[in-house]
N, C-alpha and C. Protein backbone atom coordinates (compact mmCIF):
# COMPACT_ATOMS: atom_id res chain seq x y z
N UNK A 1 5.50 10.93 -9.72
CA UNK A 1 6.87 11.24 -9.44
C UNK A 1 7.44 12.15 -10.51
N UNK A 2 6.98 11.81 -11.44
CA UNK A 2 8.01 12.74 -13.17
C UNK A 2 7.23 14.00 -12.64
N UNK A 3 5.80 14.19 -12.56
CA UNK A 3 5.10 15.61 -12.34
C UNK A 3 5.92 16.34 -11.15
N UNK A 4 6.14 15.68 -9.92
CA UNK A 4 6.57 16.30 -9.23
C UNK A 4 7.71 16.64 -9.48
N UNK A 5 9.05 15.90 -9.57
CA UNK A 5 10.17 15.91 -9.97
C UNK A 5 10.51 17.21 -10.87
N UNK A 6 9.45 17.22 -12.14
CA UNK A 6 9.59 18.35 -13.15
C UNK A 6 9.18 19.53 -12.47
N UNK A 7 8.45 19.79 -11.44
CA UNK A 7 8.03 20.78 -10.85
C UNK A 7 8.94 21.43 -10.10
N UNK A 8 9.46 20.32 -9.52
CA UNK A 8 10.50 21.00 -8.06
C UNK A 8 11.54 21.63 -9.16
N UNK A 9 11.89 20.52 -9.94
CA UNK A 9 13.60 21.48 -10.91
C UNK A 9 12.99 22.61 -11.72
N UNK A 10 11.95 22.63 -12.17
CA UNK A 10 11.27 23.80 -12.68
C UNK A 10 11.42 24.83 -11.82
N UNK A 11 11.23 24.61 -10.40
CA UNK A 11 11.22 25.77 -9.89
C UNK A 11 12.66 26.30 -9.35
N UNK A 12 13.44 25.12 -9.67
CA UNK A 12 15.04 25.46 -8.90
C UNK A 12 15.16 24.42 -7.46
N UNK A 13 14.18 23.50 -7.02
CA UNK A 13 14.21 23.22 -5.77
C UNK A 13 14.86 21.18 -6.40
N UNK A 14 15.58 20.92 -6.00
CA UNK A 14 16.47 20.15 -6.36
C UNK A 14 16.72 18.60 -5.22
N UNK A 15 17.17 19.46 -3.94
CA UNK A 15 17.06 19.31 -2.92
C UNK A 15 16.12 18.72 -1.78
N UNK A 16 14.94 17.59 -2.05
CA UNK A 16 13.91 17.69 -0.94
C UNK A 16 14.20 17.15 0.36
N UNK A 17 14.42 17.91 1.39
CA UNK A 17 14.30 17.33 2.88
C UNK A 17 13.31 17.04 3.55
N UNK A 18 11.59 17.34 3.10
CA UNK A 18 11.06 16.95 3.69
C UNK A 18 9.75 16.49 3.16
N UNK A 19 8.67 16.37 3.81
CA UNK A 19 7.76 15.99 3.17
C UNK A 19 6.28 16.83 2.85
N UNK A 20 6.65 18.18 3.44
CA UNK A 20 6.45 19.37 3.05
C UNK A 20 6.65 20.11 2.03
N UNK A 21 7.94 19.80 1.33
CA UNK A 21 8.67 20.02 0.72
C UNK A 21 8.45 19.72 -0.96
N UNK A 22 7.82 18.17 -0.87
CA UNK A 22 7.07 17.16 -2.06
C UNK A 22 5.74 17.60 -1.95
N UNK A 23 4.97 17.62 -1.36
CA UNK A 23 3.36 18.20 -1.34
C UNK A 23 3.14 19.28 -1.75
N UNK A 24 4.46 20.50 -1.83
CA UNK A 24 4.95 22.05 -2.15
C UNK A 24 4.61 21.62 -4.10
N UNK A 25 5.17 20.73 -4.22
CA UNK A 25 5.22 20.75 -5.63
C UNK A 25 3.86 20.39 -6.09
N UNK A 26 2.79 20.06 -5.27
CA UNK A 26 1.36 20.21 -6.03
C UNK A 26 0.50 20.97 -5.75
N UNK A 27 1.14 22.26 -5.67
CA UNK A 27 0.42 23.38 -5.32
C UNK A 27 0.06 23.55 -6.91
N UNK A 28 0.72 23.94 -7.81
CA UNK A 28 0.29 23.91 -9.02
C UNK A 28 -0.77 23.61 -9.42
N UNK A 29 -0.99 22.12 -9.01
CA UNK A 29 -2.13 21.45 -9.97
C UNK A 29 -2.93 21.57 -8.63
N UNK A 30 -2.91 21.37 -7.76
CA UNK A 30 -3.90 21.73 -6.76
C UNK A 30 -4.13 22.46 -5.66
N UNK A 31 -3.34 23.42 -5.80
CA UNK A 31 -3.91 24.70 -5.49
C UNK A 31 -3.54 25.06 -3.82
N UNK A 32 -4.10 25.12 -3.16
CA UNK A 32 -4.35 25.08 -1.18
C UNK A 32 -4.38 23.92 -1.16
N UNK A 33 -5.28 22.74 -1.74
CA UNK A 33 -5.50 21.22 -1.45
C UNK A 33 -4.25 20.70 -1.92
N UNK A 34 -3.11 21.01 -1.84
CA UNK A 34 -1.79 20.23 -2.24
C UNK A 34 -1.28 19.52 -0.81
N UNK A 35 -1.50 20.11 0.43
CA UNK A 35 -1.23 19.27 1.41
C UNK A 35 -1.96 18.05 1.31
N UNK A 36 -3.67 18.59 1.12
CA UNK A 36 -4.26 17.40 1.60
C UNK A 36 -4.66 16.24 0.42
N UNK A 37 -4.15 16.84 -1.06
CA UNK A 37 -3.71 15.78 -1.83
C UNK A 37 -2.84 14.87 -1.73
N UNK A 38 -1.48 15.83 -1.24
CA UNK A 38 -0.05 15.00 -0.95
C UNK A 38 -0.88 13.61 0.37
N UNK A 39 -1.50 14.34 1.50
CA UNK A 39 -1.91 13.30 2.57
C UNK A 39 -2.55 12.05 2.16
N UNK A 40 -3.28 12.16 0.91
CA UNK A 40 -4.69 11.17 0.81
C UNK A 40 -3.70 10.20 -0.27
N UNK A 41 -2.34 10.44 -0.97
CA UNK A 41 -2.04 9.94 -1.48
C UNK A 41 -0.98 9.08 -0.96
N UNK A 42 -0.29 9.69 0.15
CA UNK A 42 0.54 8.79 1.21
C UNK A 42 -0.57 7.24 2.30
N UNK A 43 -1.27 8.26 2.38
CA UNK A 43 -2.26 7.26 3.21
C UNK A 43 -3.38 6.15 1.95
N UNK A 44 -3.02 6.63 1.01
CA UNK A 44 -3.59 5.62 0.09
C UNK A 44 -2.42 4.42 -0.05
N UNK A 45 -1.37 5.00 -0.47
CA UNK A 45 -0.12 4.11 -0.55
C UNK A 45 -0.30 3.08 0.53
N UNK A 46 -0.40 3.15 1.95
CA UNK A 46 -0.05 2.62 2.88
C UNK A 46 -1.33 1.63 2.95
N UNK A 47 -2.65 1.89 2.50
CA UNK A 47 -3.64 1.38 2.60
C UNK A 47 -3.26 -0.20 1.13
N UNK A 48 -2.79 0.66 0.17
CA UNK A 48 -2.30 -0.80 -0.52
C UNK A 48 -1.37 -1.62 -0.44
N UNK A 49 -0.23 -1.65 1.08
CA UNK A 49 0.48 -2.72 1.41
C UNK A 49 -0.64 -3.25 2.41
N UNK A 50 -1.52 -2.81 2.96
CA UNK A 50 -2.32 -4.27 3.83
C UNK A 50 -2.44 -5.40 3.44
N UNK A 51 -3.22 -5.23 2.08
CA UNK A 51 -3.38 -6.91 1.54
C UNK A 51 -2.50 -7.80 1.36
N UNK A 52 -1.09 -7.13 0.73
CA UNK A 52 -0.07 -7.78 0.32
C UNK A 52 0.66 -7.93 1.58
N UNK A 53 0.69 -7.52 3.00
CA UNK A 53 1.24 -7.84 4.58
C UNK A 53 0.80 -8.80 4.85
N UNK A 54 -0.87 -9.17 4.63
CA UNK A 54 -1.71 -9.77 5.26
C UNK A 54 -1.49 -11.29 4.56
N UNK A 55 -1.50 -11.17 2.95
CA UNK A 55 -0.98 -12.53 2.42
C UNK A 55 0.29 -12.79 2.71
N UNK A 56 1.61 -12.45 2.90
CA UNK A 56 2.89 -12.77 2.91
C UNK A 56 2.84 -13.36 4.59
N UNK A 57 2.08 -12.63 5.35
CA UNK A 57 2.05 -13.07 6.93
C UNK A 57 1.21 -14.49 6.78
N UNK A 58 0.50 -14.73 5.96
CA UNK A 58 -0.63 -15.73 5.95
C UNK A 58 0.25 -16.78 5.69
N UNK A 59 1.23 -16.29 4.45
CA UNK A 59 2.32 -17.53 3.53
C UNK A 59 3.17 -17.93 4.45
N UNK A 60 4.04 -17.18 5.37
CA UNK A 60 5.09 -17.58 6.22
C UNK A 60 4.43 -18.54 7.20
N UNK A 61 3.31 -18.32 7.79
CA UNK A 61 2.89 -18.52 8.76
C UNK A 61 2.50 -20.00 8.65
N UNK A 62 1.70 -20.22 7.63
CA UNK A 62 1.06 -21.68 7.02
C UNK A 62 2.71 -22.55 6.70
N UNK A 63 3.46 -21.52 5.61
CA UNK A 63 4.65 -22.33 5.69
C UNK A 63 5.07 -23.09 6.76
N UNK A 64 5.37 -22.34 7.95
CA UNK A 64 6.30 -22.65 9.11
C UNK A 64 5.34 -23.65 10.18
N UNK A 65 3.80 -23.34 9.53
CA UNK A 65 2.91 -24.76 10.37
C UNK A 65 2.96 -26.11 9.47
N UNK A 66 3.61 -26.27 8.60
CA UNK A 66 3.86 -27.09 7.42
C UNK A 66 1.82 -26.87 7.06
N UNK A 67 1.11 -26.45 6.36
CA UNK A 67 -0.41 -26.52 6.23
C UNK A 67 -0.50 -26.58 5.18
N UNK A 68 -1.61 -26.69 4.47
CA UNK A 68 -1.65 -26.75 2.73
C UNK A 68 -2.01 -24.83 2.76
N UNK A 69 -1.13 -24.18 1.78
CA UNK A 69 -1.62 -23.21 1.59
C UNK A 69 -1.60 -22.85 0.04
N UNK A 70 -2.23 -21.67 -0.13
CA UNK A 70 -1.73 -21.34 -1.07
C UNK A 70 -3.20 -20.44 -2.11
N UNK A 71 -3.28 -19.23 -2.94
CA UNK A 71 -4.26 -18.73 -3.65
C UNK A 71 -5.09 -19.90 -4.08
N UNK A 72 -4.05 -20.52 -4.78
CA UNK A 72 -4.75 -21.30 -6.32
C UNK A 72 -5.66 -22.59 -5.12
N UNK A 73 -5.14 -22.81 -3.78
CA UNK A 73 -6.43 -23.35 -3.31
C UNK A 73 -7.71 -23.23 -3.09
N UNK A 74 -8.55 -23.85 -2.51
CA UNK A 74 -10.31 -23.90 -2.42
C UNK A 74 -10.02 -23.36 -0.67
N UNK A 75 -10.86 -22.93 -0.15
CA UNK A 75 -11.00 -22.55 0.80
C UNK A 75 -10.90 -24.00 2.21
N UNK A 76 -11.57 -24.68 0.99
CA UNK A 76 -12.47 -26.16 2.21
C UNK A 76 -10.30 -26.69 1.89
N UNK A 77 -9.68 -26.37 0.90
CA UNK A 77 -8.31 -26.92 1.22
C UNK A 77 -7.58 -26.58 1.99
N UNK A 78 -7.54 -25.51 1.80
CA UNK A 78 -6.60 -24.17 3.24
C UNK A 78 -7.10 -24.00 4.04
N UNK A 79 -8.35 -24.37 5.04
CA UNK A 79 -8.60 -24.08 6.13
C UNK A 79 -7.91 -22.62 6.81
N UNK A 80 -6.71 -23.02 7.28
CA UNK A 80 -6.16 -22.32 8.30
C UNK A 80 -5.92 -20.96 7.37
N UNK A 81 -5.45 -21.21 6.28
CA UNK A 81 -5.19 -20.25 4.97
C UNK A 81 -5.87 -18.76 4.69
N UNK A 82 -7.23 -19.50 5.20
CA UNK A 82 -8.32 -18.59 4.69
C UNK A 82 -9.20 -18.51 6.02
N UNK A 83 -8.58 -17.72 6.58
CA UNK A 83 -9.29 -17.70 8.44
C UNK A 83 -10.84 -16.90 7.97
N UNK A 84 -11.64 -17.64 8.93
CA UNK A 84 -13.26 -17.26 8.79
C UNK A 84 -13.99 -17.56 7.73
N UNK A 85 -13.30 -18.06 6.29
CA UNK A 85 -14.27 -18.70 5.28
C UNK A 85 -14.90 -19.94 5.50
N UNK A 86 -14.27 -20.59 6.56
CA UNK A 86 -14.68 -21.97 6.81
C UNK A 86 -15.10 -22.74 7.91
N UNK A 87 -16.42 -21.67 8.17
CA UNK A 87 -17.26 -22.12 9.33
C UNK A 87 -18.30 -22.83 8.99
N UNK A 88 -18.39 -24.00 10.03
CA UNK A 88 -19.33 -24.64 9.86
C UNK A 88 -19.12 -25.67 8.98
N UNK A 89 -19.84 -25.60 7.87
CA UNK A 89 -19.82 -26.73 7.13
C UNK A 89 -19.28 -26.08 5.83
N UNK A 90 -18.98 -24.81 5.24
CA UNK A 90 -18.51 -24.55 4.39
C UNK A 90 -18.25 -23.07 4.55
């Protein structure tokens, strides 16, 4: 954000409306690949709320079944917690 930020007012651009606009500012450091830097870094972002969707959906969910949940449990405790670790016999 500071790299970009310093870039855009460096250049006079103050203003961003779009998201064309933010990817513009890493032409600098990367050249033609500033779109597809700006892309891999949006779609990275989005790739690191899964886990944290996937536990908060897991937490509400166990909450509202009253279930034992929770990290600091064992798998064989959370059952429902930890969907597919606990087939069979372990």
């Amino acid at each position: 954000m500071i790299t970009t930020a310093a870039t855009l007012h460096q250049a006079g651009i103050t203003d961003i409306e779009s998201s064309s606009q933010a990817a513009e500012a890493l032409r600098p450091v990367a050249g033609p690949f500033a779109f597809t830097l700006f892309t891999l870094g949006i779609v990275g972002t989005g790739l690191l709320a899964v886990p944290v969707l996937a536990g908060s959906a897991a937490y509400a969910l166990g909450e509202a079944r009253k279930w034992p949940i929770g990290l600091a449990r064992k798998p064989k405790e959370a059952k429902a917690f930890y969907p597919g670790h606990c087939d069979g016999d372990g």
